[in-house]
Structures are given as C-alpha cells and as structure tokens.
N, C-alpha and C. Protein backbone atom coordinates (compact mmCIF):
# COMPACT_ATOMS: atom_id res chain seq x y z
N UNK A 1 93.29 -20.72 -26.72
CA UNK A 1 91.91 -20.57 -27.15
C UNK A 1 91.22 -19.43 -26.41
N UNK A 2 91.24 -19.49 -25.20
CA UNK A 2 90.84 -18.15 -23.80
C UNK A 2 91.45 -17.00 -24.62
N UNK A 3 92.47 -16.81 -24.91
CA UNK A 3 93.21 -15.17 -25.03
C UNK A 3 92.65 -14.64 -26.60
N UNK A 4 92.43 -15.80 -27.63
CA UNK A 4 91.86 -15.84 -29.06
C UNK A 4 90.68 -15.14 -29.03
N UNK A 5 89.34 -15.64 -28.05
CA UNK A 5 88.46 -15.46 -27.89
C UNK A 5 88.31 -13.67 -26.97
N UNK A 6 89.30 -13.65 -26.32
CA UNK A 6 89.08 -12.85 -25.70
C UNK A 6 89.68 -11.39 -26.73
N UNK A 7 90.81 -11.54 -27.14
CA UNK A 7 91.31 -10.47 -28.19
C UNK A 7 90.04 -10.42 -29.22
N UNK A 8 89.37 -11.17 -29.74
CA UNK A 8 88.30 -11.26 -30.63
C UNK A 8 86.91 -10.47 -30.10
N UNK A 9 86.84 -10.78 -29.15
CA UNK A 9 85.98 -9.91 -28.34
C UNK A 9 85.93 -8.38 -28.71
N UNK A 10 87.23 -8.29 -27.71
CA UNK A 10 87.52 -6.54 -27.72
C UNK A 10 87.40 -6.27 -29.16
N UNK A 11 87.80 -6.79 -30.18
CA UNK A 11 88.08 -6.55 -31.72
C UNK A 11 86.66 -6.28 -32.05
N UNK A 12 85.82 -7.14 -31.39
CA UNK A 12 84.88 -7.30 -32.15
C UNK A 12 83.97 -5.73 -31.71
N UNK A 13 84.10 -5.43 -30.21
CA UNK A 13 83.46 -4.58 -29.65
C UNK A 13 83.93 -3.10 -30.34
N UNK A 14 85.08 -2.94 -30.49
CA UNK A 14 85.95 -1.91 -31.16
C UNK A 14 85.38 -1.62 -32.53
N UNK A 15 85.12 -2.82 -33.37
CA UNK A 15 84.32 -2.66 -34.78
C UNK A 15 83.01 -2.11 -34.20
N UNK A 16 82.81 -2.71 -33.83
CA UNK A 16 81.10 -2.39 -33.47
C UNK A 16 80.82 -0.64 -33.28
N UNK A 17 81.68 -0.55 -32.10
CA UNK A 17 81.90 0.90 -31.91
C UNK A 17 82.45 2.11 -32.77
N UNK A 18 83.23 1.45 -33.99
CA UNK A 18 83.38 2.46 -35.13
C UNK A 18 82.10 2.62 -36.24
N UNK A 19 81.60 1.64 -36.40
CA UNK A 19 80.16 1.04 -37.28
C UNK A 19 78.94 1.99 -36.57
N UNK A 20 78.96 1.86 -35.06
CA UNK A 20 77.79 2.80 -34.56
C UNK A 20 78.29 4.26 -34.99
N UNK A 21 79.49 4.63 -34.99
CA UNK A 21 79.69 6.28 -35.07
C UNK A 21 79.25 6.42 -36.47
N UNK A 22 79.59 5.76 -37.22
CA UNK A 22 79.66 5.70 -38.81
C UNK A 22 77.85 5.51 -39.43
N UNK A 23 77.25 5.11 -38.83
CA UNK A 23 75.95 4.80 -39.28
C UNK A 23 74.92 5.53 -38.36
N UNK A 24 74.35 6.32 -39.61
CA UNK A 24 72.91 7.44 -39.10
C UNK A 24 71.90 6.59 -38.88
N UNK A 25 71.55 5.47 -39.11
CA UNK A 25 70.21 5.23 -39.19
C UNK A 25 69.92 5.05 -38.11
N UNK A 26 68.42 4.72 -38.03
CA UNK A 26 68.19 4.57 -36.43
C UNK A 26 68.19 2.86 -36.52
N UNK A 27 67.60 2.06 -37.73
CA UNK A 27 67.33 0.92 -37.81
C UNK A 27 68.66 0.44 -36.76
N UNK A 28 69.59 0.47 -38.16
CA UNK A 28 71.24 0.20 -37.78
C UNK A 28 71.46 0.75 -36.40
N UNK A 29 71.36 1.60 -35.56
CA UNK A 29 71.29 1.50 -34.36
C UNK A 29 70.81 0.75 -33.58
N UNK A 30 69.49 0.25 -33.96
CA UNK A 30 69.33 -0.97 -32.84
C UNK A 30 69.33 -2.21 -32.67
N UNK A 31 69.94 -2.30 -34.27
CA UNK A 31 71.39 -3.90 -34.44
C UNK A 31 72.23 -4.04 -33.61
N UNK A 32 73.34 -2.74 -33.91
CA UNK A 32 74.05 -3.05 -33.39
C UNK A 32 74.05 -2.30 -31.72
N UNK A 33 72.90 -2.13 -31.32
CA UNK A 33 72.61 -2.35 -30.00
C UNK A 33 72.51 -3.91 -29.55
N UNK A 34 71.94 -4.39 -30.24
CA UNK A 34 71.54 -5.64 -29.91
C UNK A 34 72.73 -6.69 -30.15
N UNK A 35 73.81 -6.33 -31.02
CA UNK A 35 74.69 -6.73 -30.82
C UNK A 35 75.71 -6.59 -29.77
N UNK A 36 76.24 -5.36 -29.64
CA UNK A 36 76.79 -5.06 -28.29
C UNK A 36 76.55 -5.74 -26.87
N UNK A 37 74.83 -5.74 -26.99
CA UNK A 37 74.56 -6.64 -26.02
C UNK A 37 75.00 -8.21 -26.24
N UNK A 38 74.61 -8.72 -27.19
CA UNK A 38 75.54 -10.10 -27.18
C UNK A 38 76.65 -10.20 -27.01
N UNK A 39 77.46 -9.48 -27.70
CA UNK A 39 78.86 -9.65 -27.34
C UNK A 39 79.34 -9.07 -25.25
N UNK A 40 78.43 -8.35 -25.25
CA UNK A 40 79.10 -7.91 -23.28
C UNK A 40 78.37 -8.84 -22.81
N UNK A 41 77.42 -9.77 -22.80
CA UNK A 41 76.81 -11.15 -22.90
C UNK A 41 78.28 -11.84 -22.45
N UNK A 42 78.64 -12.17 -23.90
CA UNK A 42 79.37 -13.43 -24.09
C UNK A 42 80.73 -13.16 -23.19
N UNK A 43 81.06 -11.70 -23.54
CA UNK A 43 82.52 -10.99 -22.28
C UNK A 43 82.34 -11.43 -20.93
N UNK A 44 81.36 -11.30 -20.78
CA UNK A 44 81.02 -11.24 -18.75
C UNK A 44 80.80 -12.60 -18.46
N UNK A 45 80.15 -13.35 -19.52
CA UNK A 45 80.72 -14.93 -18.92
C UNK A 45 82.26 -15.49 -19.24
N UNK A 46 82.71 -14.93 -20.21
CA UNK A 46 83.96 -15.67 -20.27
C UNK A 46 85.14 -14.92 -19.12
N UNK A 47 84.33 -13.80 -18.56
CA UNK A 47 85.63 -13.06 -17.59
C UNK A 47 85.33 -13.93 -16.27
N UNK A 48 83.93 -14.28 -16.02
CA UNK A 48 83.64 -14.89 -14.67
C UNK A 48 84.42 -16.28 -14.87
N UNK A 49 84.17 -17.02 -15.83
CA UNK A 49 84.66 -18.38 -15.77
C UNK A 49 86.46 -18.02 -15.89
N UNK A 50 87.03 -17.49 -16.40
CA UNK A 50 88.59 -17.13 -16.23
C UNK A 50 88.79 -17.08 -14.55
N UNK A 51 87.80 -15.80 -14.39
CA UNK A 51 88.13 -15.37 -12.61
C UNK A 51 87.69 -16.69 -11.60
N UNK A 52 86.98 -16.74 -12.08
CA UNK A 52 86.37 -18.70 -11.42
C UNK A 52 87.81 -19.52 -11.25
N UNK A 53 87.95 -19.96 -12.31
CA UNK A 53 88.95 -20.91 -12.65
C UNK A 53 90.42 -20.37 -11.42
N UNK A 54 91.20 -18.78 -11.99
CA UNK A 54 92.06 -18.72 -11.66
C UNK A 54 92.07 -18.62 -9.73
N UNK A 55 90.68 -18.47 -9.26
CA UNK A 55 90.34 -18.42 -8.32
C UNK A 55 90.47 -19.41 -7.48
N UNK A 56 90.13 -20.87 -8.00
CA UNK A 56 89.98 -22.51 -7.62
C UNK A 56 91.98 -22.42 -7.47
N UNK A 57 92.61 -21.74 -8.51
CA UNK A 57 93.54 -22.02 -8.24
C UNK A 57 94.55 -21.76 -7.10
N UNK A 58 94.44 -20.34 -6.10
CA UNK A 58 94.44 -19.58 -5.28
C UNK A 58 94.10 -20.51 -3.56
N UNK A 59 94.92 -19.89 -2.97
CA UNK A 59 94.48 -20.63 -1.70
C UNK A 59 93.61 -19.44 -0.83
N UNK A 60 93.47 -18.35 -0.80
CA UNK A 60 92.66 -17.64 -0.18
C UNK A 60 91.49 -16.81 -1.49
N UNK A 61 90.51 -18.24 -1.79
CA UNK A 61 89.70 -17.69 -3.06
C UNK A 61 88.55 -16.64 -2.28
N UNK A 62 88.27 -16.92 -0.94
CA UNK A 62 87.50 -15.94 -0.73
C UNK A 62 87.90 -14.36 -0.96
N UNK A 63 89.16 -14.18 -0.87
CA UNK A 63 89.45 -12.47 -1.02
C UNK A 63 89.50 -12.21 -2.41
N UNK A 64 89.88 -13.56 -3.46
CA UNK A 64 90.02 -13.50 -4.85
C UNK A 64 89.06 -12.96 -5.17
N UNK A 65 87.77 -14.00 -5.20
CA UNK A 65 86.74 -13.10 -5.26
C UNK A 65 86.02 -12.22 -5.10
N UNK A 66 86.15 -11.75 -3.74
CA UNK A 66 85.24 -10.60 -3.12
C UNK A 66 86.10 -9.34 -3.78
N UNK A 67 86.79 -9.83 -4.06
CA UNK A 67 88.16 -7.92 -5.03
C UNK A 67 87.20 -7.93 -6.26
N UNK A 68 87.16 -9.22 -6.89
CA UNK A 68 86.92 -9.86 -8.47
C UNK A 68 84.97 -8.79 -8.61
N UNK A 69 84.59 -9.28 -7.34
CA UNK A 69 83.05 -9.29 -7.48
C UNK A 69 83.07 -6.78 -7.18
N UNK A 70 83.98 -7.20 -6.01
CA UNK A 70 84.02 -5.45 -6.20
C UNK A 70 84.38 -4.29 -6.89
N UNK A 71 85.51 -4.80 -7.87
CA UNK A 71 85.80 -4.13 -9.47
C UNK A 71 84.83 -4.35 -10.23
N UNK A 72 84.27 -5.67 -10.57
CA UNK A 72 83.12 -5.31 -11.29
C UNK A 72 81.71 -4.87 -10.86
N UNK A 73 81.38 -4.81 -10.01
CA UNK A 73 80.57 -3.41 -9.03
C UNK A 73 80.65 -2.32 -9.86
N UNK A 74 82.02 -1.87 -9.58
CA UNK A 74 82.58 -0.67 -9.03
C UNK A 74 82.32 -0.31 -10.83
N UNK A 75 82.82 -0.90 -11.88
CA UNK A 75 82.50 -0.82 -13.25
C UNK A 75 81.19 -0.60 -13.67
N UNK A 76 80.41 -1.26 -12.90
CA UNK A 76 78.94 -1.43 -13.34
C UNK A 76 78.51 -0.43 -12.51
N UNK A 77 78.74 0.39 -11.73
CA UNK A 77 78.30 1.83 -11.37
C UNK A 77 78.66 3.02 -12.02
N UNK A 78 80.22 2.86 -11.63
CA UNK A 78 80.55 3.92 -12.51
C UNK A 78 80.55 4.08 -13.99
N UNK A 79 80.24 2.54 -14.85
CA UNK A 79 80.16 2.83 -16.39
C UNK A 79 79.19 3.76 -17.04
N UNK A 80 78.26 3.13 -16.65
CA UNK A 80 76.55 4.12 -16.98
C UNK A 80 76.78 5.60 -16.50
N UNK A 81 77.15 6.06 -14.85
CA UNK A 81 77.32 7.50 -14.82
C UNK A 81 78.40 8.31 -15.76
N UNK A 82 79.53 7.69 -16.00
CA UNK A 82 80.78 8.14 -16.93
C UNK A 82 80.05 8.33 -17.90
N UNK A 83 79.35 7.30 -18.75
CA UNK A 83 78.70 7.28 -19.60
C UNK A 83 77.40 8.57 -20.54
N UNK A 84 76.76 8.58 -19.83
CA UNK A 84 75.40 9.58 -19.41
C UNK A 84 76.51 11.12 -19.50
N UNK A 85 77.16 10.93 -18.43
CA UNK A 85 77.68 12.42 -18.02
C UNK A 85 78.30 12.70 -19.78
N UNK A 86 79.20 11.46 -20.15
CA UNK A 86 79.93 12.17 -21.09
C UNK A 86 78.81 12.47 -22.72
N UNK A 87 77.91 11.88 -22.78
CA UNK A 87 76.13 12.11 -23.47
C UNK A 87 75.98 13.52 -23.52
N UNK A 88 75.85 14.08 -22.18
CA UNK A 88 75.41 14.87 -22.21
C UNK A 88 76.21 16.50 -22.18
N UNK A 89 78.08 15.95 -22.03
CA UNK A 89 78.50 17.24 -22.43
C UNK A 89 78.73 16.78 -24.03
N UNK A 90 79.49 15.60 -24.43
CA UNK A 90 79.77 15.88 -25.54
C UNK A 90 79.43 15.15 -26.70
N UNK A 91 78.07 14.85 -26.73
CA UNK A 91 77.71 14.19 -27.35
C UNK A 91 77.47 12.29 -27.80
N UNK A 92 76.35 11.85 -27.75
CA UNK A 92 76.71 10.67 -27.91
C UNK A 92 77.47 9.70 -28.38
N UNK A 93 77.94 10.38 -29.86
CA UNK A 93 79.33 9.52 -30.42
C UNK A 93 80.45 9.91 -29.56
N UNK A 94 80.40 10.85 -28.53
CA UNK A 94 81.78 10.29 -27.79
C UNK A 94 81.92 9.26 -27.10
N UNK A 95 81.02 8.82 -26.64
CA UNK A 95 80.88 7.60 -26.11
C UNK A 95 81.40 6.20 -26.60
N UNK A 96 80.85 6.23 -28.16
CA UNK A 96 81.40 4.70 -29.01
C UNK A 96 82.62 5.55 -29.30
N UNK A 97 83.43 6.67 -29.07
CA UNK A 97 84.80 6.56 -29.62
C UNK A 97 85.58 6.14 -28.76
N UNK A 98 85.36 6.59 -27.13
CA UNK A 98 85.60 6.29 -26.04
C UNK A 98 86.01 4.52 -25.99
N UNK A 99 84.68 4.12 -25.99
CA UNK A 99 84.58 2.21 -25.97
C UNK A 99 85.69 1.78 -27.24
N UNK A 100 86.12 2.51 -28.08
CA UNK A 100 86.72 1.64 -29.11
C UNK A 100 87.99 2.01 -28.67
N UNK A 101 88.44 3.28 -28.21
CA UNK A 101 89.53 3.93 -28.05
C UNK A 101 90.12 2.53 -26.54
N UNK A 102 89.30 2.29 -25.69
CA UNK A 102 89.76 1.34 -24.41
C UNK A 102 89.73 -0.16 -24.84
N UNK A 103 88.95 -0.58 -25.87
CA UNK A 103 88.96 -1.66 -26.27
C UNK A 103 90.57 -1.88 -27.14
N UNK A 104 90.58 -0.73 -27.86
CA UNK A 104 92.40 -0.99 -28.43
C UNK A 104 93.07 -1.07 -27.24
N UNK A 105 93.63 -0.09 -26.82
CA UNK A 105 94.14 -0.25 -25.68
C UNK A 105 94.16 -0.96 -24.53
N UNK A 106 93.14 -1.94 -24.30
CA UNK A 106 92.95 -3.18 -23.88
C UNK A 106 93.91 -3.82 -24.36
N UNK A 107 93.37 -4.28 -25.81
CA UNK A 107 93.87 -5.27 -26.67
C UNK A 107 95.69 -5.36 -27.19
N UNK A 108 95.94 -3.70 -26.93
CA UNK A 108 97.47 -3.64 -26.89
C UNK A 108 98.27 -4.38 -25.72
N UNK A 109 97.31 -3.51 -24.47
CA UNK A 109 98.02 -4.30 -22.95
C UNK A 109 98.46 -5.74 -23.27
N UNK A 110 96.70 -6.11 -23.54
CA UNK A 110 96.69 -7.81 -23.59
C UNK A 110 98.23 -8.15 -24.46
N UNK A 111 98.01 -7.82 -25.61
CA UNK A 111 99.17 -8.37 -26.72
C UNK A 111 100.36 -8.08 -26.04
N UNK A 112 100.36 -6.91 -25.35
CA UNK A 112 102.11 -6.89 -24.83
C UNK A 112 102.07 -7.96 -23.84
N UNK A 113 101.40 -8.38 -22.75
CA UNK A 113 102.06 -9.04 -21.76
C UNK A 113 101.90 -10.36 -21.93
N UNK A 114 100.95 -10.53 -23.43
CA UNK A 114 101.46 -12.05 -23.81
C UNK A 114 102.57 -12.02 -24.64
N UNK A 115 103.43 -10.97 -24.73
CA UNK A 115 104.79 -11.21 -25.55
C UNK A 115 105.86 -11.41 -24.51
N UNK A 116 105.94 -10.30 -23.32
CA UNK A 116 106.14 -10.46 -22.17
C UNK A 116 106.22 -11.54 -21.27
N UNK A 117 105.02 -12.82 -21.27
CA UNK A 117 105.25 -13.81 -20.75
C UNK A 117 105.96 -14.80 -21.74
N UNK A 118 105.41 -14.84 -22.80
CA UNK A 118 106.20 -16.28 -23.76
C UNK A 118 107.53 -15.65 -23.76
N UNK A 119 108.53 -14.49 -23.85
CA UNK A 119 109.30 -14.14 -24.05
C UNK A 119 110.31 -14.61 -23.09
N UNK A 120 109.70 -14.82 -21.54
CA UNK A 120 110.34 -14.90 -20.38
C UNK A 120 110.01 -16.82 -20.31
N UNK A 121 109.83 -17.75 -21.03
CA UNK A 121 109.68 -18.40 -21.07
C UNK A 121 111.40 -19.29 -21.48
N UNK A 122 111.30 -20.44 -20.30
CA UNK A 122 113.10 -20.75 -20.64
C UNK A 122 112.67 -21.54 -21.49
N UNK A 123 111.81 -22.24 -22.09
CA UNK A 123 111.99 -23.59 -23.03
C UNK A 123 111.63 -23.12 -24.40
C-alpha cells in the first residue's frame, strides 16, 4: 500500500509537471499550483511517517534521524536556489521539465529495486 501510494505520488507530480509546461493560462497556473502544493503536502508526510517508522526500527534512531532531518534541510535549501537560478538562465518551464524528468527517474529507481528485492526473495 506505502510503495502504491508513493509511485502514485511521483506519477502524479510528473503529470502535473507536464500539464504546467503545456498550459498558458495564468488561471490554470494557479490550480495546479495549488495542487502541487497538496500533493508535496501529502509526500512530506508520508516520507516522515516511513522515516519514523523505519527509524523505531533501528537501534541507534538518534543518528537515523538527525541524517533523515539533514538531507531534508539540505533539499529544502538547495531546492528553491537550484530552482530560481535555473528561472532565471533558462527559463521557467525548465523547471517543471526538470521536476518531471526526477520524478521518472525516481519512479524507475523505485520500480527497479522493488524488482530487485522480491526477486531475491527465497519463498
């Protein structure tokens, strides 16, 4: 159900991000602004409760977390400057091609190393 939701996600963020390149309006821009925001909403709680969980499972959760809490820092600084910088050499639709282009490629990783684990599975 976790990996469903989570491939659905990226899918969903990836549409989103071809739909913004694809649509002039301004209306339609600040839908699916407002969507985007729901959906990185709904992402950032379901990544905390994963990292939560796999964390409880861990016997040294304090370092689990403090890595967990400093990658996503480190994302949430550098996204917006990557961001902006790449605005302003090459335009704003590079940006949603960018987000859709990492959201596949997410979603490939993901799919391979769940073939990868059930594959290595003896039963």
């Amino acid at each position: 159900m976790k990996e469903r939701t989570l491939c659905w996600m990226f899918l969903s963020f990836g549409g989103l991000s071809f739909l913004a390149v694809m649509l002039k309006v301004s209306g339609w821009f600040l839908v699916m602004l407002l969507l985007i925001q729901l959906l990185s909403t709904i992402l950032t709680t379901l990544t905390d409760t994963l990292a939560f969980q796999k964390a409880s499972a861990q016997t040294d959760k304090n370092r689990f977390l403090a890595s967990y809490s400093f990658v996503q820092d480190m994302g949430a600084a550098l996204g917006p400057l990557c961001g902006y910088t790449m605005i302003q050499f090459f335009g704003s639709s590079s940006v949603f091609w960018l987000m859709l282009i990492i959201s596949l490629l997410l979603v490939s990783m993901w799919a391979r190393g769940r073939e990868l684990h059930v594959s290595s599975d003896p039963a």
